[in-house]
Protein backbone atom coordinates (compact mmCIF):
# COMPACT_ATOMS: atom_id res chain seq x y z
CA UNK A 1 -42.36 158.58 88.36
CA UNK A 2 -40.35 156.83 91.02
CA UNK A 3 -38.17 158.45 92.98
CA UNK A 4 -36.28 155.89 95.15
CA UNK A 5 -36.75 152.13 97.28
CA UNK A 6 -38.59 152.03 100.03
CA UNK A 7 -38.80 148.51 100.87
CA UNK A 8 -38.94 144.95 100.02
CA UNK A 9 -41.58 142.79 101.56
CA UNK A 10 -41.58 139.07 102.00
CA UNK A 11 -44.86 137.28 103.55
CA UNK A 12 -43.66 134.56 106.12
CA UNK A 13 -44.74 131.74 108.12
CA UNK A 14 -43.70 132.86 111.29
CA UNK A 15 -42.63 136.52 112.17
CA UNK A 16 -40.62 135.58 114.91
CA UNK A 17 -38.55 132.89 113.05
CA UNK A 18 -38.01 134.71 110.15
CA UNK A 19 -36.79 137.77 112.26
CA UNK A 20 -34.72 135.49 113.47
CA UNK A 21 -33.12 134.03 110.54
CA UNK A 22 -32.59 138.22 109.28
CA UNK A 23 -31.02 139.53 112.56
CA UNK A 24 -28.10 136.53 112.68
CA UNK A 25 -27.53 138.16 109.23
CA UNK A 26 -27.08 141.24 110.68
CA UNK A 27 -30.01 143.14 109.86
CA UNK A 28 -31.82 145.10 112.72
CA UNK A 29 -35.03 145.57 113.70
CA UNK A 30 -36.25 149.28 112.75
CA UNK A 31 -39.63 148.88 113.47
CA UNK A 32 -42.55 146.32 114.24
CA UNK A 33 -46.44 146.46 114.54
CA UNK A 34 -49.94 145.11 114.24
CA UNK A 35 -51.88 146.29 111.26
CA UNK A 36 -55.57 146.01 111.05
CA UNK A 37 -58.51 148.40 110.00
CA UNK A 38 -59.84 149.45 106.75
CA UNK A 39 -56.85 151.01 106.04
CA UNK A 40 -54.27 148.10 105.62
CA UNK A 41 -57.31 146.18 104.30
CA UNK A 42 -57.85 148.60 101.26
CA UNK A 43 -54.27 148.93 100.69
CA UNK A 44 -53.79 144.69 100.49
CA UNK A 45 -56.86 144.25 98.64
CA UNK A 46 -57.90 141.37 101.91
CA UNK A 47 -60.88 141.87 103.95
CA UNK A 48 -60.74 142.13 107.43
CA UNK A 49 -56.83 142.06 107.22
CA UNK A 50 -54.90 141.71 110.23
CA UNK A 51 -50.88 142.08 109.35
CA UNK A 52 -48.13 141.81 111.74
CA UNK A 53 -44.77 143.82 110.60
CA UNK A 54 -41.05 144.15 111.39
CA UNK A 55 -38.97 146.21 108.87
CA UNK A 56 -35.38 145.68 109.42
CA UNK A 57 -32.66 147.52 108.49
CA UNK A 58 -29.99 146.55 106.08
CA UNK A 59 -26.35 148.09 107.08
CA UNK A 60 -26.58 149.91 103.62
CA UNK A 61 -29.77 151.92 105.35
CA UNK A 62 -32.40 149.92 103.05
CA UNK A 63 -35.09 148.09 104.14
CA UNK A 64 -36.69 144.62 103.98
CA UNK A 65 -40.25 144.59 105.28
CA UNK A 66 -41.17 140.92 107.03
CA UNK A 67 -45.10 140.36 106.78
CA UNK A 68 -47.23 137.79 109.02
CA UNK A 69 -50.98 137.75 107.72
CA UNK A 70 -52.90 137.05 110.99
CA UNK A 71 -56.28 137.47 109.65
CA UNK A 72 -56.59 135.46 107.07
CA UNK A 73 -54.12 133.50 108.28
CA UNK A 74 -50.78 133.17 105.87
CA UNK A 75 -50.80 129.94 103.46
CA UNK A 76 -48.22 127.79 105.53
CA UNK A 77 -45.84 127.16 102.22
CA UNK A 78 -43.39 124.34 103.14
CA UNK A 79 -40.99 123.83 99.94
CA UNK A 80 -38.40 125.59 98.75
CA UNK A 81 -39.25 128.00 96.21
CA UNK A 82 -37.71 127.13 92.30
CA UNK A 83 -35.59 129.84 90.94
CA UNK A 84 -38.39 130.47 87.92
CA UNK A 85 -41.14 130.50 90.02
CA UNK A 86 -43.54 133.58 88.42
CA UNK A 87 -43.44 136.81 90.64
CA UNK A 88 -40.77 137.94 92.87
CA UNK A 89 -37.52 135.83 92.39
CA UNK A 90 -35.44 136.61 95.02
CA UNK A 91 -34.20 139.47 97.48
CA UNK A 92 -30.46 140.19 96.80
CA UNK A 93 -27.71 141.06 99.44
CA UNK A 94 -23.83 141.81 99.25
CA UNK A 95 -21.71 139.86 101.26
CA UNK A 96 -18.56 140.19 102.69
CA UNK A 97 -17.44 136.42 102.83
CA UNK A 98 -20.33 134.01 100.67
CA UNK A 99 -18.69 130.88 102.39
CA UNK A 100 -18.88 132.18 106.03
CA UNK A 101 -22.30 133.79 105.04
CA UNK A 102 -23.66 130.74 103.40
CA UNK A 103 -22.40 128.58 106.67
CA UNK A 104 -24.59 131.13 108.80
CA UNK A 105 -27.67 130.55 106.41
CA UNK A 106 -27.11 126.98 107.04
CA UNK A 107 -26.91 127.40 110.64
CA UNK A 108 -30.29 129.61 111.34
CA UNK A 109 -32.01 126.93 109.01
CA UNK A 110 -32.19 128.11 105.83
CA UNK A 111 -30.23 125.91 102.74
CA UNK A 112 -28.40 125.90 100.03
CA UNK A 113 -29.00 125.86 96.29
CA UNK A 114 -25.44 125.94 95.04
CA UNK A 115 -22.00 126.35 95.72
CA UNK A 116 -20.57 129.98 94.95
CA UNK A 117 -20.20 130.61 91.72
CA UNK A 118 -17.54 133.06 90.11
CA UNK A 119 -19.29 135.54 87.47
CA UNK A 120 -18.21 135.47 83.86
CA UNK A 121 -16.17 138.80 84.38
CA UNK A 122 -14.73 137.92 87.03
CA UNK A 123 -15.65 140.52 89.52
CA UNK A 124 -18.12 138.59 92.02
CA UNK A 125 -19.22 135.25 93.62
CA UNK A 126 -23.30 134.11 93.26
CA UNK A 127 -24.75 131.90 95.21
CA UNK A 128 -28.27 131.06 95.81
CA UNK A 129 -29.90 129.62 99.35
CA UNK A 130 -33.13 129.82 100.74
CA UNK A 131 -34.54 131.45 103.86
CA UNK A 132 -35.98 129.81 106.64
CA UNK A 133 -39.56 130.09 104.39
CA UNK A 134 -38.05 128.93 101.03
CA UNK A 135 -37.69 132.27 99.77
CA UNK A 136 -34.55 132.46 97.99
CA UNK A 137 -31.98 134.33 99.05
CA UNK A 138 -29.17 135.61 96.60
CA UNK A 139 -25.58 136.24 97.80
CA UNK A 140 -23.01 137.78 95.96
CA UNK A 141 -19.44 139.01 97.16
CA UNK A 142 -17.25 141.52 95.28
CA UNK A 143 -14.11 140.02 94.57
């Protein structure tokens, strides 16, 4: 039975950029390492895996877990993933400001999908953009 979140993992081009893009969010790296051994290699399913890591934290104490495959080498993906796209959809944050946020997005290369949107209710601004991968990234402000 599950208990709590630990993490959510994205696999990225390039650790380094994508760290990047996540700490001029405001997220902070927690901690980052080289994974290799029969260990990770089990766990992934991936012979002979090599995995860099950095989990950042989110201000809220969660975690988002950046993965670099070194051996095999990640899939460069260069296109921006559609919001129906099978698997993981997107990873979610709460904003303070989504038109100062979605500037910042803009400005550590990532893009936009659309322009905030106000929920039926009322009660919060949506907006999706994607990462400096593609991923999509969802924003949504209280209101």
């Amino acid at each position: 039975m599950i208990i709590n979140k630990r993490h959510t993992g994205l696999v990225v081009n390039n650790l380094d950029d994508s760290v990047k893009f996540y700490e001029g969010l405001g997220l902070k790296v927690w901690n980052r390492q080289v994974e290799t051994g029969d260990f990770i290699s089990k766990v992934v399913g991936i012979k002979n895996a090599e995995v860099e890591t950095a989990k950042l934290k989110i201000p809220d104490g969660s975690l988002l877990e950046l993965l670099e495959y070194k051996s095999p080498k990640t899939k460069k993906i260069n296109f921006l993933y559609p919001s129906d796209r099978h698997g993981c959809s997107h990873v979610s944050f709460t904003v303070k400001d989504i038109n100062k946020t979605s500037e910042l997005i803009e400005n550590l290369g990532g893009s936009i999908v659309n322009l905030p949107q106000v929920s039926q209710n009322g009660k919060f601004k949506v907006m999706y953009c994607h990462d400096v991968d593609g991923i999509i990234v969802e924003l949504v402000q209280e209101l």
